[in-house]
Protein backbone atom coordinates (compact mmCIF):
# COMPACT_ATOMS: atom_id res chain seq x y z
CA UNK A 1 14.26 6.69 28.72
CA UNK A 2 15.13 7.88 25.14
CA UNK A 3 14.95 11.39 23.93
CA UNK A 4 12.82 11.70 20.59
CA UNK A 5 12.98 14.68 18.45
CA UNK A 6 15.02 16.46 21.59
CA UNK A 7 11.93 15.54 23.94
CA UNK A 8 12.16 13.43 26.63
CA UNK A 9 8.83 10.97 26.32
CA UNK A 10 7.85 10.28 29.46
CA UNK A 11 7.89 6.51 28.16
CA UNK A 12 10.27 2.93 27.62
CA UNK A 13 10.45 3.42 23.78
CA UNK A 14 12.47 1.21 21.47
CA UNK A 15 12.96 2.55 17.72
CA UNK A 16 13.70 -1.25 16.97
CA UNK A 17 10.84 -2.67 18.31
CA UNK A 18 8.15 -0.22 16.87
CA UNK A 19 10.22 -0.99 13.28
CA UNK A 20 9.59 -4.23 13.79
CA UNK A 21 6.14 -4.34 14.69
CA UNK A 22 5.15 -2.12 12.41
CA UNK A 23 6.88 -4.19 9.31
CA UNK A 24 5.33 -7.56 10.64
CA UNK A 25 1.86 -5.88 11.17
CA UNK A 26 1.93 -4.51 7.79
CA UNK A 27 3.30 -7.45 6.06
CA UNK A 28 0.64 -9.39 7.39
CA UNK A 29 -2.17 -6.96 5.90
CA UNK A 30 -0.31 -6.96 3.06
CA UNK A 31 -0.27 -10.35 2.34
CA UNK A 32 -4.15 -10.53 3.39
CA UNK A 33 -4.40 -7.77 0.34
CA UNK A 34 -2.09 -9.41 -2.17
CA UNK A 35 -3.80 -13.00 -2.00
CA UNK A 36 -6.76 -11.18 -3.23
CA UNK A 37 -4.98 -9.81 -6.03
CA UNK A 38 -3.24 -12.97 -7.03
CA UNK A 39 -6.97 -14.94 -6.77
CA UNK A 40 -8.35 -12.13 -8.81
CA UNK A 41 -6.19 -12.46 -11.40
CA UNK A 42 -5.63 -16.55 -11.86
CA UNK A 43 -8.86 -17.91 -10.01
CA UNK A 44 -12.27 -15.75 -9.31
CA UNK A 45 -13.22 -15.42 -12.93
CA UNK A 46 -13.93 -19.09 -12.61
CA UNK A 47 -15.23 -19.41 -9.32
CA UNK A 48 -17.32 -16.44 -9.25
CA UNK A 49 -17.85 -15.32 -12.28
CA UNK A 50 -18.43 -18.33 -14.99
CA UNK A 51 -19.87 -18.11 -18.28
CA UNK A 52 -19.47 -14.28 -19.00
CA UNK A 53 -16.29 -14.88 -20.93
CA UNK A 54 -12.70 -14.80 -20.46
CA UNK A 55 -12.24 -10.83 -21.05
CA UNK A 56 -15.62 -9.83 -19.38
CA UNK A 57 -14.55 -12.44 -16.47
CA UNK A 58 -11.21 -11.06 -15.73
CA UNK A 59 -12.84 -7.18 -16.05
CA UNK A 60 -15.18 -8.24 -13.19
CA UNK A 61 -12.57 -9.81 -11.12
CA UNK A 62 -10.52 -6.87 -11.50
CA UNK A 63 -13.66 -4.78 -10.74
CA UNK A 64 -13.49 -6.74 -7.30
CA UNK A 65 -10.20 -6.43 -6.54
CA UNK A 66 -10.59 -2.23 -7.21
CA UNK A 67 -13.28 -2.03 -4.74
CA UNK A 68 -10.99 -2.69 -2.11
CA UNK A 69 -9.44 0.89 -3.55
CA UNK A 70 -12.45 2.48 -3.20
CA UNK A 71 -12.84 1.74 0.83
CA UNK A 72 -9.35 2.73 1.71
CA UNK A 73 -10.21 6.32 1.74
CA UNK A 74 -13.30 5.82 4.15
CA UNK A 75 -10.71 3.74 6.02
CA UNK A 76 -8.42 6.70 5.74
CA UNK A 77 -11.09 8.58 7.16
CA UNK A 78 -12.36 6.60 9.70
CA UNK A 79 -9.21 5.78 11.56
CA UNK A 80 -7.33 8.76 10.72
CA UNK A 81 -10.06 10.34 12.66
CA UNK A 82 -9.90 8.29 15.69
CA UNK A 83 -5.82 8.21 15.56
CA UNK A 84 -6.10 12.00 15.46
CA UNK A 85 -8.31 11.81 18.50
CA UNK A 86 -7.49 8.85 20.64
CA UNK A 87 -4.20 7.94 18.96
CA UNK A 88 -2.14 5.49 16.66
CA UNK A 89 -2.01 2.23 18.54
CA UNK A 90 -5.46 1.41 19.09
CA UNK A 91 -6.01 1.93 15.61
CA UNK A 92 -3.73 -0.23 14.28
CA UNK A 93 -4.57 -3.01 16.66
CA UNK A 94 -8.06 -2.86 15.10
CA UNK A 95 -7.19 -2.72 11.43
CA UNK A 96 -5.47 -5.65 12.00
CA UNK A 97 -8.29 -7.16 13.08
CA UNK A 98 -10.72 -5.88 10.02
CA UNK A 99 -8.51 -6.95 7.94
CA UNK A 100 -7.69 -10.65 9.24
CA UNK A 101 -11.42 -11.23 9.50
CA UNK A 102 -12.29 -10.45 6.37
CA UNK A 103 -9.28 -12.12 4.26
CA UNK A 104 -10.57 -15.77 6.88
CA UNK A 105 -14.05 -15.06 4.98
CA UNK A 106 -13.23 -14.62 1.83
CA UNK A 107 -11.36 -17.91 1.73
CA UNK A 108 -14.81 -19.56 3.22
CA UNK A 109 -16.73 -18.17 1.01
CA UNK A 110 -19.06 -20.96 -1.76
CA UNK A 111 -18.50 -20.27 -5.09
CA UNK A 112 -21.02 -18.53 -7.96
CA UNK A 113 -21.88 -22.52 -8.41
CA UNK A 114 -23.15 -23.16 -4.89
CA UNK A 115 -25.12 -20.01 -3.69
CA UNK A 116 -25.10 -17.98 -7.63
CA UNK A 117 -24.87 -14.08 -6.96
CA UNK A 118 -24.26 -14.14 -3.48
CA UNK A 119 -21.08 -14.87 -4.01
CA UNK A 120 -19.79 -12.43 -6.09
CA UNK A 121 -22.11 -10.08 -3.81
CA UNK A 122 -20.76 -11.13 -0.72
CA UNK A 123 -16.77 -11.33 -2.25
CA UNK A 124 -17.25 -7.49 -3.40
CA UNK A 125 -18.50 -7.08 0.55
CA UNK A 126 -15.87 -8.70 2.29
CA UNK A 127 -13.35 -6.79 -0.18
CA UNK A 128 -15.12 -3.43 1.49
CA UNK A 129 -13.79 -4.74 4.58
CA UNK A 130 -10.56 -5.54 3.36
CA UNK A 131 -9.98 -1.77 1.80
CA UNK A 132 -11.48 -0.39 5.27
CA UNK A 133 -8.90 -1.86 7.09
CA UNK A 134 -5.92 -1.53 5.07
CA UNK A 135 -6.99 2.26 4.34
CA UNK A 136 -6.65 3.04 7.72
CA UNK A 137 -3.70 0.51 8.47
CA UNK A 138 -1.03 2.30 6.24
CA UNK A 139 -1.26 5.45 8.13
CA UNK A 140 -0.82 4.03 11.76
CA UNK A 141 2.03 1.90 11.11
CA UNK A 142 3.91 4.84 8.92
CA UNK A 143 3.16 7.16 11.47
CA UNK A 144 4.14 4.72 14.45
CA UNK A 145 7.64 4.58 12.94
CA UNK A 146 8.67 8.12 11.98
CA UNK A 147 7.36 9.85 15.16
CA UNK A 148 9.16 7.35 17.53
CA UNK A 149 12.27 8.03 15.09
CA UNK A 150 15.82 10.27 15.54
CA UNK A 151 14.89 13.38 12.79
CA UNK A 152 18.08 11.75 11.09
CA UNK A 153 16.08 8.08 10.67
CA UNK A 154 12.45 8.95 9.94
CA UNK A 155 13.23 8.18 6.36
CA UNK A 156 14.75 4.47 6.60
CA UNK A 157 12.67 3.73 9.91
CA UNK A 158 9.47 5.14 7.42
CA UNK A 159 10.25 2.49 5.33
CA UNK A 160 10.09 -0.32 7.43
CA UNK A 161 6.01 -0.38 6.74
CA UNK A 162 7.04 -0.14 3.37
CA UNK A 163 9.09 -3.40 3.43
CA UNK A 164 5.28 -4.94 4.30
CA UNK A 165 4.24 -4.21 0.59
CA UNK A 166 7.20 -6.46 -1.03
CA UNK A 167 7.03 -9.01 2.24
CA UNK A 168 3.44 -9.54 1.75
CA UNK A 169 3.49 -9.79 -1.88
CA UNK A 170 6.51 -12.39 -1.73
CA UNK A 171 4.94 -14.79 1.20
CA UNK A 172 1.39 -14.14 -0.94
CA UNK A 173 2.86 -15.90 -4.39
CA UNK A 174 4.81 -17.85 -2.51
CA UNK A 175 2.25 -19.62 -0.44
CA UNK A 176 0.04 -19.73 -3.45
CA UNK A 177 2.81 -21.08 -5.55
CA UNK A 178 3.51 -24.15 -3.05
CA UNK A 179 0.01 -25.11 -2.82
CA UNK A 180 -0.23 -24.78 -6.17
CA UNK A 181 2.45 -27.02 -6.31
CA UNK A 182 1.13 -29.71 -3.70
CA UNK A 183 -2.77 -29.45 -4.74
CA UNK A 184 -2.37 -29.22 -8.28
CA UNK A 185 -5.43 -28.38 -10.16
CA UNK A 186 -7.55 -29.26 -6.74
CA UNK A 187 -10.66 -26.60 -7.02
CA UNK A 188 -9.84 -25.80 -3.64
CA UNK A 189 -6.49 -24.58 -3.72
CA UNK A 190 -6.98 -21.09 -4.43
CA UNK A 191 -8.78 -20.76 -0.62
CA UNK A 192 -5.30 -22.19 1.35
CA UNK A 193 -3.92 -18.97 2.01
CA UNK A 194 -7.08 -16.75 2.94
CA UNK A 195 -7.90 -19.40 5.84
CA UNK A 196 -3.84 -19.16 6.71
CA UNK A 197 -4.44 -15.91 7.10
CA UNK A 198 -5.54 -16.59 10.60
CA UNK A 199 -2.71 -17.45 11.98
CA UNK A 200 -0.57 -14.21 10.36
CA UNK A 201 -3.20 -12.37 12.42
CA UNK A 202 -2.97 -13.93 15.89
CA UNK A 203 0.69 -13.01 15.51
CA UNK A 204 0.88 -9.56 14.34
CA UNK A 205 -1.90 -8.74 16.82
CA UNK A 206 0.45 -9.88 19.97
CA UNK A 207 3.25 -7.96 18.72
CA UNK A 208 1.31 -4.59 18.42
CA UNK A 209 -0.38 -4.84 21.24
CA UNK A 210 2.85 -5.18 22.94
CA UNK A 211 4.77 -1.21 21.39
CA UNK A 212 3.74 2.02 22.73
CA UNK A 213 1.94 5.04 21.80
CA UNK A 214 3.76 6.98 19.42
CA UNK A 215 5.54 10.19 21.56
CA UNK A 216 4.50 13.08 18.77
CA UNK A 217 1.21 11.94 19.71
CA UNK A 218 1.46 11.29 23.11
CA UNK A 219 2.73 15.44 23.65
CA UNK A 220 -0.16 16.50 21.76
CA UNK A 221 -2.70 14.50 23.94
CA UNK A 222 -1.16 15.36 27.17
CA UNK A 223 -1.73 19.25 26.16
CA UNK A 224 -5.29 18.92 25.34
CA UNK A 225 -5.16 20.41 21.89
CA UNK A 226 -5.96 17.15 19.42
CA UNK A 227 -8.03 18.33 16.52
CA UNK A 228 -11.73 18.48 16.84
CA UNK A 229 -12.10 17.74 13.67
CA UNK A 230 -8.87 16.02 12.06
CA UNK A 231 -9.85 15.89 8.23
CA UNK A 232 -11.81 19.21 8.32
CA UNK A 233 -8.75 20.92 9.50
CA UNK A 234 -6.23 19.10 7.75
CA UNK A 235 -7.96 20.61 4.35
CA UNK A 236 -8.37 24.17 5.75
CA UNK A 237 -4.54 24.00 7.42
CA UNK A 238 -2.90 21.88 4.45
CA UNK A 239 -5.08 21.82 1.23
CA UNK A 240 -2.00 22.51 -1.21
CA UNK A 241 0.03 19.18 0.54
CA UNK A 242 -3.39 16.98 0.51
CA UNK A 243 -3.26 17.83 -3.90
CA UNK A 244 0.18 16.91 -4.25
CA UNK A 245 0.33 14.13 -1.89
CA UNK A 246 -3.24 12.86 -3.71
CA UNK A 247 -1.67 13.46 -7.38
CA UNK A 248 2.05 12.43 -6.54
CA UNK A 249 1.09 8.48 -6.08
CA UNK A 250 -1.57 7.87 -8.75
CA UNK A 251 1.12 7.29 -11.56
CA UNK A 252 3.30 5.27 -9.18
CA UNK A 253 0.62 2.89 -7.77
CA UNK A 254 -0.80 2.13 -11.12
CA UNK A 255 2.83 1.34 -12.21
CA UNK A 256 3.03 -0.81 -9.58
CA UNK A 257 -0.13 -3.06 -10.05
CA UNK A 258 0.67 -3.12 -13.99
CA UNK A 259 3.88 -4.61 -12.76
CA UNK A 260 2.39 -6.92 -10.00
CA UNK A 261 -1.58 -7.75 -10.83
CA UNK A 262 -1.86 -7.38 -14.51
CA UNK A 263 1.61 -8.93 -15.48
CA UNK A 264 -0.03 -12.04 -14.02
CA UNK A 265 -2.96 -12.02 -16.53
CA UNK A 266 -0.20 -10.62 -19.36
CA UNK A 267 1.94 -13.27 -19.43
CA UNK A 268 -1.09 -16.56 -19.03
CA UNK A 269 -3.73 -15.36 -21.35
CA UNK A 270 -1.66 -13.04 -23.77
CA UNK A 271 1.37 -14.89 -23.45
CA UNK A 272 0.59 -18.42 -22.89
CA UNK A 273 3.11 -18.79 -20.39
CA UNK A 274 1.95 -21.35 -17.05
CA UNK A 275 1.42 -19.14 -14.36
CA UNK A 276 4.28 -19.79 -12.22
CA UNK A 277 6.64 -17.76 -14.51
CA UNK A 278 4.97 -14.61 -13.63
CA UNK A 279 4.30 -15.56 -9.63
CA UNK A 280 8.22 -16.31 -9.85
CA UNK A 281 9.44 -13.12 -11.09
CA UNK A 282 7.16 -11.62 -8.89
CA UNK A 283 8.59 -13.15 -6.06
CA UNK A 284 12.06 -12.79 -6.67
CA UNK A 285 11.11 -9.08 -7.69
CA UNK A 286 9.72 -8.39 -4.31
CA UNK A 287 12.42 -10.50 -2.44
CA UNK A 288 15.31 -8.04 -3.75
CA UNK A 289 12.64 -5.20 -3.11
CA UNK A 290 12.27 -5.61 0.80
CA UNK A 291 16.18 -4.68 0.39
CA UNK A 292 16.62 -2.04 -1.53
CA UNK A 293 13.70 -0.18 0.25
CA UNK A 294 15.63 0.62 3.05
CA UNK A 295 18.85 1.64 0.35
CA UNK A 296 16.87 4.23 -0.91
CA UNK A 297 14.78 5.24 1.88
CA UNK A 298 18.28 5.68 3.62
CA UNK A 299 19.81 7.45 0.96
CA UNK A 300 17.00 10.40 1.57
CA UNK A 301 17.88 10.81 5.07
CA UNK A 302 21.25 12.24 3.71
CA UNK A 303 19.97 13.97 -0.03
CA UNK A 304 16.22 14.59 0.83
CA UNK A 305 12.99 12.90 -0.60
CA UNK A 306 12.63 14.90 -3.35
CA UNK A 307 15.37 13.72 -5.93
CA UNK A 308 14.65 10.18 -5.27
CA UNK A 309 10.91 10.23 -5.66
CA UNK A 310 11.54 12.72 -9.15
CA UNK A 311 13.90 9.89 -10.07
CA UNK A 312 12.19 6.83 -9.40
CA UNK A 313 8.29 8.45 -10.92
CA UNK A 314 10.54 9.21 -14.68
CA UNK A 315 11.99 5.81 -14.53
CA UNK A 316 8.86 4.11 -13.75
CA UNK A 317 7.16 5.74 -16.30
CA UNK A 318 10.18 4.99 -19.08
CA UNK A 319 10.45 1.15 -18.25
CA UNK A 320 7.20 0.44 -18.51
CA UNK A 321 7.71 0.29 -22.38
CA UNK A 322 10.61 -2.21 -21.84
CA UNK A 323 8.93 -3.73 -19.39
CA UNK A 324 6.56 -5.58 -21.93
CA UNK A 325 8.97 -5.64 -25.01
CA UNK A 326 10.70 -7.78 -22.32
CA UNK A 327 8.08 -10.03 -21.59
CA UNK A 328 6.76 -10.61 -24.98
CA UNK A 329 10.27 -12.10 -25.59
CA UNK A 330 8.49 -15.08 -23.59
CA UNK A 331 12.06 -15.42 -22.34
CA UNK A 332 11.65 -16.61 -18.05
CA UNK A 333 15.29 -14.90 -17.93
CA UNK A 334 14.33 -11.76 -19.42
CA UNK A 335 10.51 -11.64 -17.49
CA UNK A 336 12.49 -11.79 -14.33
CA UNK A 337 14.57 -9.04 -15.14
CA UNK A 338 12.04 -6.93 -16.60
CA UNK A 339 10.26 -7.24 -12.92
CA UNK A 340 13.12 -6.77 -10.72
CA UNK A 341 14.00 -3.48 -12.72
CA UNK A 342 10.60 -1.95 -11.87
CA UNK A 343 9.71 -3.09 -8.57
CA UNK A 344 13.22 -3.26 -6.91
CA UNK A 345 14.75 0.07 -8.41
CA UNK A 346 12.15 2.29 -9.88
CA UNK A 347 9.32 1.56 -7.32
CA UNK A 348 11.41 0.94 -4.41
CA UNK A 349 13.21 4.03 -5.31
CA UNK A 350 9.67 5.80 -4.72
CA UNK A 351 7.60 3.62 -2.58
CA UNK A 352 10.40 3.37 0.30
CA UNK A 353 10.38 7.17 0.80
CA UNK A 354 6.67 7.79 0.65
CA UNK A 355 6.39 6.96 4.25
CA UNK A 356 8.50 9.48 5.56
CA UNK A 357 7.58 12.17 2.70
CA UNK A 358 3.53 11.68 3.87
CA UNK A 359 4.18 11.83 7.42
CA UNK A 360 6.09 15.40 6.86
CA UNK A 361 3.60 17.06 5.25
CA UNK A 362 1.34 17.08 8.10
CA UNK A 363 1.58 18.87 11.39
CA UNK A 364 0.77 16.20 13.97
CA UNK A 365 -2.66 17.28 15.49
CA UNK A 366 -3.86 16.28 11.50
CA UNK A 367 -0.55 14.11 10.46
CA UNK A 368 -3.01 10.62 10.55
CA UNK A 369 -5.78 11.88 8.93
CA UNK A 370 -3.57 13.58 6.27
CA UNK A 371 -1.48 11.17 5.59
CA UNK A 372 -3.63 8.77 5.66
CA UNK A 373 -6.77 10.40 3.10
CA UNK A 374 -4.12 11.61 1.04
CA UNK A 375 -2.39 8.24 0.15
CA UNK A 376 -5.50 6.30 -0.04
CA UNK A 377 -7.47 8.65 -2.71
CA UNK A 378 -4.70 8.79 -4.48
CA UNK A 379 -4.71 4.85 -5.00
CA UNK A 380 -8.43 5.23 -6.64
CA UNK A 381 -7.10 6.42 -9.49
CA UNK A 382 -4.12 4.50 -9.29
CA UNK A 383 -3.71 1.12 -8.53
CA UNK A 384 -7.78 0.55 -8.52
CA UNK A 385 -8.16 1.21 -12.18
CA UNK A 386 -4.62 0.30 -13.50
CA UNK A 387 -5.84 -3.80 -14.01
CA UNK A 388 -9.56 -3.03 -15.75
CA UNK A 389 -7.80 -0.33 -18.03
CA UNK A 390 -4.78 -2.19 -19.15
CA UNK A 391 -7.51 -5.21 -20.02
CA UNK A 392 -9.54 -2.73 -21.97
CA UNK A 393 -7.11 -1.06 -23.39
CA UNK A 394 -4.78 -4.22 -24.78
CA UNK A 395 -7.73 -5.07 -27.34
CA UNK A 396 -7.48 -1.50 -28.57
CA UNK A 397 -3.63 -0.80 -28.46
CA UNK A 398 -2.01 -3.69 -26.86
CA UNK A 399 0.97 -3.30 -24.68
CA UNK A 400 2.15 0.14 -26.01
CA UNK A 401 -0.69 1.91 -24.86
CA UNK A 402 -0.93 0.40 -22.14
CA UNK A 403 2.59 1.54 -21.58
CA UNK A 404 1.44 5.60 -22.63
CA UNK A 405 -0.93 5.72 -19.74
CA UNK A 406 1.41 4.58 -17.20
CA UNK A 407 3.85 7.19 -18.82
CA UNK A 408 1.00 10.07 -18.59
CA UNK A 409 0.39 8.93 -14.97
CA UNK A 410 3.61 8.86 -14.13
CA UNK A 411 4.66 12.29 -15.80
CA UNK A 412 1.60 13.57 -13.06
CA UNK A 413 4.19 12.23 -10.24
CA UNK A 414 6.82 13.66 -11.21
CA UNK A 415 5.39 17.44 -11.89
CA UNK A 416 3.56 17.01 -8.18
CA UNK A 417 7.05 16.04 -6.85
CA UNK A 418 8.81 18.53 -8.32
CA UNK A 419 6.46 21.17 -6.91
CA UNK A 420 6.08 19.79 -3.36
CA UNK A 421 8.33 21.44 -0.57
CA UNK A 422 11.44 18.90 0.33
CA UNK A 423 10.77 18.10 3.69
CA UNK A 424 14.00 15.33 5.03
CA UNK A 425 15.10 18.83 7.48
CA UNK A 426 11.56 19.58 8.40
CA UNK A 427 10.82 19.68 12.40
CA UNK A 428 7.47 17.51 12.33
CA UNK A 429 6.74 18.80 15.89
CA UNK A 430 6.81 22.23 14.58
CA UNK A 431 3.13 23.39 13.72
CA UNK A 432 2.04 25.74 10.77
CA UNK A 433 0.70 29.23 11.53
CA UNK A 434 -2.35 28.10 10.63
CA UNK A 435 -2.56 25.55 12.46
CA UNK A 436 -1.55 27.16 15.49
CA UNK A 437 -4.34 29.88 14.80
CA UNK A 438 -7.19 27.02 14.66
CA UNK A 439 -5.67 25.50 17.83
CA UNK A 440 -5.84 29.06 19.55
CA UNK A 441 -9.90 28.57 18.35
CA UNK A 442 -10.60 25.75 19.38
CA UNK A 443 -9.28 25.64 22.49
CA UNK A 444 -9.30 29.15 23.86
């Protein structure tokens, strides 16, 4: 047995193997997410939505890929509610699912050619799907990790999920770049690695059915007090951490798909560059990324959350200027470098302490639901609009403004950083007053 948080569990746990499964789990819907983006960008203008142009085109497929956005919240909702209730496992066990389904589909899926609006209708469906699961996946496997953790760990073991974002994104280009590479221009390419998806699944769904409830959870269960009503509490208990925690991401996720979605569109159609110089920089951006997650995460276990995720939201919101001066040097060198500087220092600098920062600002009864709504409203305005803006705005301003609006979004991060409580020391089994008082309510 193995003493969490000063508790004995009652329960075999292994830190290493919840890690684990929680970094192959989330890989696996990340990829399922990323392939998505990466089609949007290079292939579904053509295949499902011909003849409206090339700007229009890539506005709709980006319109696709931000619907996803849209469902994570009722994901959020929906399984932050039942992981409240019934707890984290089962819900991640069924994301998984959701989520594996739906990416299989999409790469079935005929073409605007074959069955006309259909497809686009049923692609915008199956994206629902996508966002469900993946809005309700994040907050399991976060919460899975830091509540099995020592209260020195919960930051680097946090980011292990994290790692999924960068893994994903790296197997995602890379599998599209090698059938790229093998198919050429075959029409069919693009649908390789949705069907592959399949077998990512199978996988990642024997390895988390396999790890144990998380022992946070577990207590609260075993005294009878889980929240009635997990996201109606959460606001009346917490409605000062759900603002922050809603207005503290936006700048950083739309950073992030500037960096990772549009970048792709940037350098083809702007640029004229083939598309394998952005899908490599990408890759080797998120390769070095899936390392220095765990740096930084690690480093806030020992200086808190706070000066890292100031830090990493200013520089974010500074390189994004040299990010496309870089690029429009056409330079494959100087692309690369430009990428690697914003994903793997000032994102990873954020992104791999976001897991542990979320799960502490939440008491436990409400710490899914939270969590969860908090970090997936948040990526609405974010990373859902970040693509359709930057193409609307380029024909206006071109890069530079593009490059102001991830500054203003960013300088939003930083001031809801700056005023959020630093939470590395906090005792997450610890309830608020209020909380306590609504338990005493509820429960006699």
């Amino acid at each position: 047995m193995e003493s969490i948080g000063g508790e004995n569990t009652g329960m075999p746990t292994s830190i290493r193997k919840v890690v684990v499964a929680s970094f192959i789990g989330t890989t696996i819907e990340w990829y399922d997410y990323f392939i998505f983006a990466t089609a949007a960008a290079l292939f579904f203008p053509q295949v499902f939505f011909p003849g409206f142009g090339e700007t229009t085109g890539t506005i709709l497929a980006y319109t696709t890929f931000a619907v996803g956005f849209g469902a994570r919240p009722l994901g959020g909702l929906i399984f932050g509610h039942y992981g409240d209730k019934i707890g984290r496992k089962t819900m991640l066990v069924t994301t998984i699912l959701i989520m594996g389904i739906a990416t299989f589909l999409v790469g079935a899926l005929p073409g605007y050619d074959a069955i006309g609006i259909l497809a686009p209708i049923l692609l915008v469906l199956l994206r629902v799907l996508q966002g469900i699961g993946l809005g309700g996946e994040w907050g399991g496997a976060v919460l899975m990790a830091v509540e099995h953790s020592p209260d020195d760990q919960r930051g680097l073991n946090g980011s292990w999920p994290q790692m999924g974002v960068p893994a994903g994104l790296v197997i995602g280009t890379g599998v599209f770049a090698l059938v790229g590479a093998v198919s050429g221009e075959a029409a069919w390419a693009w649908r390789v690695p949705f069907l592959l998806s399949a077998i990512l699944v199978a996988v990642g769904l024997f390895i988390r059915l396999s790890i144990y409830e998380s022992p946070a959870f577990s207590r609260v269960r075993e005294s009878g007090t889980e929240a009635r009503m997990p996201i109606v509490d959460v606001l009346r208990t917490y409605p000062r951490n759900v603002l922050l925690g809603v207005g503290s991401r936006i700048g950083i996720d739309a950073a992030f798909y500037i960096l990772a979605v549009y970048s792709l569109t940037y350098i083809t159609a702007e640029l004229g560059l083939p598309e394998g110089v952005g899908l490599t920089a990408i890759t080797i951006a998120a390769l070095i990324e899936i390392f220095t997650i765990p740096a930084f995460a690690s480093l806030s276990d020992r200086v808190g959350r706070r000066p890292l995720l100031i830090g990493g939201a200013a520089f974010m919101g500074i390189w994004t200027f040299l990010f496309f001066a870089l690029l429009s040097t056409r330079s494959t060198v100087l692309i690369v470098v430009a990428t690697v500087m914003g994903l793997a220092v000032g994102h990873a600098a954020v992104y791999g302490v976001q897991g542990s920062f979320y799960a502490e600002l939440f008491g436990t009864r409400v710490r899914y639901s939270g969590a969860s709504f908090s970090y997936q409203i948040s990526g609405i305005f974010g990373g859902a609009l970040a693509p359709i803006i930057a193409a609307t705005l380029f024909p206006i301003g071109g890069a530079t403004l593009i490059s102001v609006y991830i500054a203003v979004l960013c300088a939003l991060s930083v001031l809801c950083y700056f005023l959020a409580e630093e939470t590395f020391r906090k005792d997450i089994y610890e309830e608020e007053p209020e909380e306590r008082r609504l338990v005493a309510e509820q429960h006699g």
